[in-house]
N, C-alpha and C. Protein backbone atom coordinates (compact mmCIF):
# COMPACT_ATOMS: atom_id res chain seq x y z
N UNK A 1 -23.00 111.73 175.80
CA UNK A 1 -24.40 112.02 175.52
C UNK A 1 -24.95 110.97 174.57
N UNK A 2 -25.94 110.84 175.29
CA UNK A 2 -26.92 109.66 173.89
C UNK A 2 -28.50 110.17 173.48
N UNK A 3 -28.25 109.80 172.12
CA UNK A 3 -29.86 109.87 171.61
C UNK A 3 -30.93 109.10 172.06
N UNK A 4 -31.98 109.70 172.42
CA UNK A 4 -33.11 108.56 172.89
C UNK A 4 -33.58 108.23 171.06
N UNK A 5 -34.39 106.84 171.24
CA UNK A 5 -34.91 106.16 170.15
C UNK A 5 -36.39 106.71 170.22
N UNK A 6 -37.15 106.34 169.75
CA UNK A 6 -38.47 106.41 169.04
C UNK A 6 -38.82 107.88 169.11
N UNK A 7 -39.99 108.07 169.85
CA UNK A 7 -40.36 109.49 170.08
C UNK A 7 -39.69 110.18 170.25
N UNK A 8 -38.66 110.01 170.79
CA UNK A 8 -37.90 111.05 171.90
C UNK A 8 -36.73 111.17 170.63
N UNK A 9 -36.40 110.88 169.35
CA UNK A 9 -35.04 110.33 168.88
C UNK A 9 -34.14 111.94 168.50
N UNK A 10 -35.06 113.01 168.62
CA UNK A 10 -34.56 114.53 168.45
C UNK A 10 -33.76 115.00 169.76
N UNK A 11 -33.96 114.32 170.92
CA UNK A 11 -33.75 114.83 172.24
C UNK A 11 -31.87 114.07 172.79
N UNK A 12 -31.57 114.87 172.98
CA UNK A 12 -30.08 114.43 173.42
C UNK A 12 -29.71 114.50 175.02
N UNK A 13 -29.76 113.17 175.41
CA UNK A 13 -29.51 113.03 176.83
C UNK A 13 -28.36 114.03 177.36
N UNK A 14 -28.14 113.64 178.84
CA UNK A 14 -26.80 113.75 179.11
C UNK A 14 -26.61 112.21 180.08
N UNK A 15 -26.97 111.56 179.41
CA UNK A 15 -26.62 110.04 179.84
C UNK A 15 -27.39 109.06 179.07
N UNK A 16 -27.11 107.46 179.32
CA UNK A 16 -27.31 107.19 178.10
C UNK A 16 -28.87 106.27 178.61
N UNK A 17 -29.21 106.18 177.88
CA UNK A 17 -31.05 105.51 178.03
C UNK A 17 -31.32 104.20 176.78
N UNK A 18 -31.81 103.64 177.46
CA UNK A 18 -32.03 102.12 176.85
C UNK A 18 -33.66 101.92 177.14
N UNK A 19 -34.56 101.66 176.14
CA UNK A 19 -36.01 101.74 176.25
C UNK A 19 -36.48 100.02 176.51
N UNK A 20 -36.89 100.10 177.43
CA UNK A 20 -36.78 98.87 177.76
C UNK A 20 -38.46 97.83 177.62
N UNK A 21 -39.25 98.68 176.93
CA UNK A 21 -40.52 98.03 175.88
C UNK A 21 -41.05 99.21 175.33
N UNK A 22 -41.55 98.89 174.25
CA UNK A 22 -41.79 99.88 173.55
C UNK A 22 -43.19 100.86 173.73
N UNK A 23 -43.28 100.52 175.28
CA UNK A 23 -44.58 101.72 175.52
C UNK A 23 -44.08 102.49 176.72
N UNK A 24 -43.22 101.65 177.28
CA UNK A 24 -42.61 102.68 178.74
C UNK A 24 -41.35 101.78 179.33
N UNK A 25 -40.66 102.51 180.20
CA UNK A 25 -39.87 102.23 180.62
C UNK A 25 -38.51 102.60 179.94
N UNK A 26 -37.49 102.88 180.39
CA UNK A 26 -36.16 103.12 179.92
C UNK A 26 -34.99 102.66 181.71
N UNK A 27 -33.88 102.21 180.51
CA UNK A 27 -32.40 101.61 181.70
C UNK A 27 -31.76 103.10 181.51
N UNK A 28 -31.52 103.59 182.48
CA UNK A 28 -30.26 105.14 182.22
C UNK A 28 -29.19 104.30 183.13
N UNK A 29 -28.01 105.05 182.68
CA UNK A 29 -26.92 104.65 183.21
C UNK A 29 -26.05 105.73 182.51
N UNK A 30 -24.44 106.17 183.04
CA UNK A 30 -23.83 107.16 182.57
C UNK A 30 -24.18 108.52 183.61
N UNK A 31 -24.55 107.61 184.38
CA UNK A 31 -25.02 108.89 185.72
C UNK A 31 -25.04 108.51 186.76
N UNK A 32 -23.95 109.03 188.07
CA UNK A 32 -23.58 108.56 189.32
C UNK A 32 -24.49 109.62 190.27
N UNK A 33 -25.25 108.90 191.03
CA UNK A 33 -26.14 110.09 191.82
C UNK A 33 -25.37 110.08 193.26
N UNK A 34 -24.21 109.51 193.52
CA UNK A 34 -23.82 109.96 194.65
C UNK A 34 -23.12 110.89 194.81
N UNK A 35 -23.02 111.76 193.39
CA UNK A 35 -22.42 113.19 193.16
C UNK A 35 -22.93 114.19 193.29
N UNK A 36 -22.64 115.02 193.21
CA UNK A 36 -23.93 116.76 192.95
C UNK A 36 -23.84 116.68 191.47
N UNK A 37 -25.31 116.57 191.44
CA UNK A 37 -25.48 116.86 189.42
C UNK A 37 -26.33 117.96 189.57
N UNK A 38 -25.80 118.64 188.53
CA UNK A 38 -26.70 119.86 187.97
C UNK A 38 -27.97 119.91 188.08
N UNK A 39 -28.43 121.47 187.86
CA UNK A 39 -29.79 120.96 187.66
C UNK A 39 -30.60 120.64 186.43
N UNK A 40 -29.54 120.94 185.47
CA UNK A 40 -29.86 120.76 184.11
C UNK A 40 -29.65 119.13 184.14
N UNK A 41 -29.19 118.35 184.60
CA UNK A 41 -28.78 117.00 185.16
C UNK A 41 -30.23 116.45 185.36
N UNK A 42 -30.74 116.69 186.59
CA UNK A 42 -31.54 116.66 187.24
C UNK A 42 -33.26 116.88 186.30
N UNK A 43 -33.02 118.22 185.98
CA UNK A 43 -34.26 118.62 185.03
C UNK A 43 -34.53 117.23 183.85
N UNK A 44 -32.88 117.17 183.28
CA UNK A 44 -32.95 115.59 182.38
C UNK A 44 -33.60 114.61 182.80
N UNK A 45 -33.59 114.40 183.72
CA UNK A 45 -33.70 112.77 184.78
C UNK A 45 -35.03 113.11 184.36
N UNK A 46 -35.62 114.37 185.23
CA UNK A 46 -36.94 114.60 185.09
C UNK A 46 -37.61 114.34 183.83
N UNK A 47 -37.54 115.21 182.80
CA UNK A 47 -37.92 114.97 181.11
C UNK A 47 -38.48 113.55 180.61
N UNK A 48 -36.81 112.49 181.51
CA UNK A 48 -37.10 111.22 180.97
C UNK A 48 -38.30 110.19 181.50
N UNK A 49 -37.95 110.82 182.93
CA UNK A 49 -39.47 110.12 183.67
C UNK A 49 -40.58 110.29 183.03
N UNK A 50 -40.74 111.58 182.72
CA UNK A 50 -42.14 111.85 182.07
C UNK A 50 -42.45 111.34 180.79
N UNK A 51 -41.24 111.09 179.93
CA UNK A 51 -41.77 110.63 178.76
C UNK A 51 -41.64 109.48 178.93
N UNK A 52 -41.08 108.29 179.84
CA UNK A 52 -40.64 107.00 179.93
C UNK A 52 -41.66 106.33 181.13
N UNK A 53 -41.54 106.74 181.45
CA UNK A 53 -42.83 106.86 183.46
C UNK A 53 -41.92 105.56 184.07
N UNK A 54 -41.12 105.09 183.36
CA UNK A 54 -40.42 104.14 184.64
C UNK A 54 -39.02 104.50 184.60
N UNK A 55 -38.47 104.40 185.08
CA UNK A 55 -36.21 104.59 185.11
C UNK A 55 -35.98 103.69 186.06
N UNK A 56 -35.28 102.72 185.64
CA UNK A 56 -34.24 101.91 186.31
C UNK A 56 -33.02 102.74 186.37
N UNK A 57 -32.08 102.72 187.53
CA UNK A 57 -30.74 102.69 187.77
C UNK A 57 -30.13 101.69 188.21
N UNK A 58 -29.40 101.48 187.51
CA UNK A 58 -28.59 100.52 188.01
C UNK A 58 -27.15 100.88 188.76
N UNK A 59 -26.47 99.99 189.81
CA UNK A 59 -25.55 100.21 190.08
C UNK A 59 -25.19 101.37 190.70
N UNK A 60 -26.24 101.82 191.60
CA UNK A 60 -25.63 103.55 192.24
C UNK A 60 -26.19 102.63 193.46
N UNK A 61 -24.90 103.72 194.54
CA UNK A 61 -24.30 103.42 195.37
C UNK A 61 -24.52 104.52 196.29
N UNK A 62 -25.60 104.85 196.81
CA UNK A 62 -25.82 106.32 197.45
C UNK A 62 -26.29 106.10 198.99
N UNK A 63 -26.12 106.79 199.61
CA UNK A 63 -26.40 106.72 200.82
C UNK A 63 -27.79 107.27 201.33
N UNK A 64 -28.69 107.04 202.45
CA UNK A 64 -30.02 107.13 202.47
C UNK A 64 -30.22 108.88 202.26
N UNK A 65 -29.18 109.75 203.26
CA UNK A 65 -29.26 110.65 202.77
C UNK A 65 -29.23 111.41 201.62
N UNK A 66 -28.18 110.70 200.48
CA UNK A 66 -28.15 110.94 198.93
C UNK A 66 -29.44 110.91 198.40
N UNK A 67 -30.77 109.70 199.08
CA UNK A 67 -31.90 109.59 198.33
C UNK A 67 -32.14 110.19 198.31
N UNK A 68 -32.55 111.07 200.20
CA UNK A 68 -33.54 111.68 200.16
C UNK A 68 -32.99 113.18 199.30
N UNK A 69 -32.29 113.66 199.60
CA UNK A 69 -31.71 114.73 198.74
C UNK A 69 -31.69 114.26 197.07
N UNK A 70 -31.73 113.38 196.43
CA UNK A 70 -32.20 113.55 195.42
C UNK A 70 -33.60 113.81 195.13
N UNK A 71 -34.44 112.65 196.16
CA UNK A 71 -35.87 113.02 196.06
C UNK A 71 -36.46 114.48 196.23
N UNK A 72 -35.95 115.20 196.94
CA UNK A 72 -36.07 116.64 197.01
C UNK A 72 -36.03 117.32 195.47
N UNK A 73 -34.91 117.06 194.85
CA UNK A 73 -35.12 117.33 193.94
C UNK A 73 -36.29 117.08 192.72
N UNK A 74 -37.36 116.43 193.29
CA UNK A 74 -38.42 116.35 192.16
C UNK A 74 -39.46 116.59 193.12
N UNK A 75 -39.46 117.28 193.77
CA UNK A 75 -40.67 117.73 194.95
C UNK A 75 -40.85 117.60 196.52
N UNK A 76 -41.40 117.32 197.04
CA UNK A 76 -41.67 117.18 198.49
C UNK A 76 -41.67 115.43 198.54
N UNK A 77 -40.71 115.31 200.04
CA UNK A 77 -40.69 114.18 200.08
C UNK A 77 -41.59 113.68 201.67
N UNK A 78 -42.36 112.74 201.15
CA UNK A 78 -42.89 112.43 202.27
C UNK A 78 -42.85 111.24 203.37
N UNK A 79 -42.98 110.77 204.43
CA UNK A 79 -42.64 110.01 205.12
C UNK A 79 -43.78 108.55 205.54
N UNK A 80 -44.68 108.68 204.64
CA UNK A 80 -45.36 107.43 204.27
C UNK A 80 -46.59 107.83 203.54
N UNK A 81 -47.29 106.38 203.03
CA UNK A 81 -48.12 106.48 202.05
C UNK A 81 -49.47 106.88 202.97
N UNK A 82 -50.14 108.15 202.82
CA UNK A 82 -50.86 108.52 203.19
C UNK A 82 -52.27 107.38 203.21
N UNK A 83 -52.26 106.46 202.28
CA UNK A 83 -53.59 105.39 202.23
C UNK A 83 -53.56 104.37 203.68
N UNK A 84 -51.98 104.10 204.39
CA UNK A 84 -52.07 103.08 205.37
C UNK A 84 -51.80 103.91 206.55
N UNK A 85 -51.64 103.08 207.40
CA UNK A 85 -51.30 103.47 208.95
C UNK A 85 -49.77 103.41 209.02
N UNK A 86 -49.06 103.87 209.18
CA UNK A 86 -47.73 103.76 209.39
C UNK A 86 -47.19 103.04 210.73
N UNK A 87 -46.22 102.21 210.77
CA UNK A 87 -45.96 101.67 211.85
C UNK A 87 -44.10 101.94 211.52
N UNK A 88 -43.71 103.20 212.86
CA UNK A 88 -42.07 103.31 212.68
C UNK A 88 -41.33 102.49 213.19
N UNK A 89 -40.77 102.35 212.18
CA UNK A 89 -39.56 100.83 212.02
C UNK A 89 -38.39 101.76 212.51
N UNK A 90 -37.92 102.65 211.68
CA UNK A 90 -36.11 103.03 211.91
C UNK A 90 -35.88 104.38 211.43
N UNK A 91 -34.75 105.37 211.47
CA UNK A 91 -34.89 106.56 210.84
C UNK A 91 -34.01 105.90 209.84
N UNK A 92 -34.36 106.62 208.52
CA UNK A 92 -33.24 107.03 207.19
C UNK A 92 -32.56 107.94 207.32
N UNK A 93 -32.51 109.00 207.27
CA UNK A 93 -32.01 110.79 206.89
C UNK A 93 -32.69 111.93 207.51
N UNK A 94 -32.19 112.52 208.23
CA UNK A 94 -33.07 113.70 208.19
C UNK A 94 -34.34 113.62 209.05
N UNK A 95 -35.57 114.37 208.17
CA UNK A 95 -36.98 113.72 208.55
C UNK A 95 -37.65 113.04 207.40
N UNK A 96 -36.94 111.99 207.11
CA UNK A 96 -37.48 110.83 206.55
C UNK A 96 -37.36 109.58 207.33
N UNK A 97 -38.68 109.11 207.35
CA UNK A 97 -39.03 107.56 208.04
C UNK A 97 -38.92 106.80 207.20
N UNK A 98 -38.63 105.27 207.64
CA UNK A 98 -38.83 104.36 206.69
C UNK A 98 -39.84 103.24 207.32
N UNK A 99 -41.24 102.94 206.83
CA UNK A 99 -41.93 102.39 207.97
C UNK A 99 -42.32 100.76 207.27
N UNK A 100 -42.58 100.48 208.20
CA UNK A 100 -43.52 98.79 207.70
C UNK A 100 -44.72 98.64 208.01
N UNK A 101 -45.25 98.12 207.27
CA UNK A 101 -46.80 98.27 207.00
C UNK A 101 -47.56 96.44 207.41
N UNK A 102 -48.17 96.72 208.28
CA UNK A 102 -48.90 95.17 208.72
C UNK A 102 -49.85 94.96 207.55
């Protein structure tokens, strides 16, 4: 477990976070998402997004299905950006598309 720095410096991860400028962004690492993590795991991840609004991972190794099943975990996942036209390229997982955009 690591302490976040500035604002956050009361809050105790369950992985470790590196703030990567001092208005947003944080590096986490100390967390393999090609596992089943908790949801107290998960709820974390969440917390940090919100107070950080960016997360890098580095180094995970997950499969398209792992995404989308993580993405589930922070809401509904959808199969393109509602602003363009979608043009289907290939399947990922499930019913997730992955499309290219002219």
């Amino acid at each position: 477990m690591h302490s976040a720095s500035n604002a956050e410096a009361s809050t105790v991860w369950p992985f470790q976070v590196r703030s990567l400028t001092p208005h947003m962004g944080a590096e986490i690492s100390g967390i393999d998402f090609s596992t089943d993590l908790s949801a107290d795991t998960l709820q974390a991840v969440h917390r940090a997004f919100l107070h950080y609004q960016v997360l890098v991972f580095s180094a995970q190794h997950i499969s398209p299905e792992q995404q989308v099943q993580l993405a589930r975990g922070f809401g509904e996942v959808r199969s393109a950006n509602p602003r363009h036209e979608p043009v289907p390229h290939r399947r990922l997982a499930g019913d997730l598309q992955a499309f290219e955009f002219e």
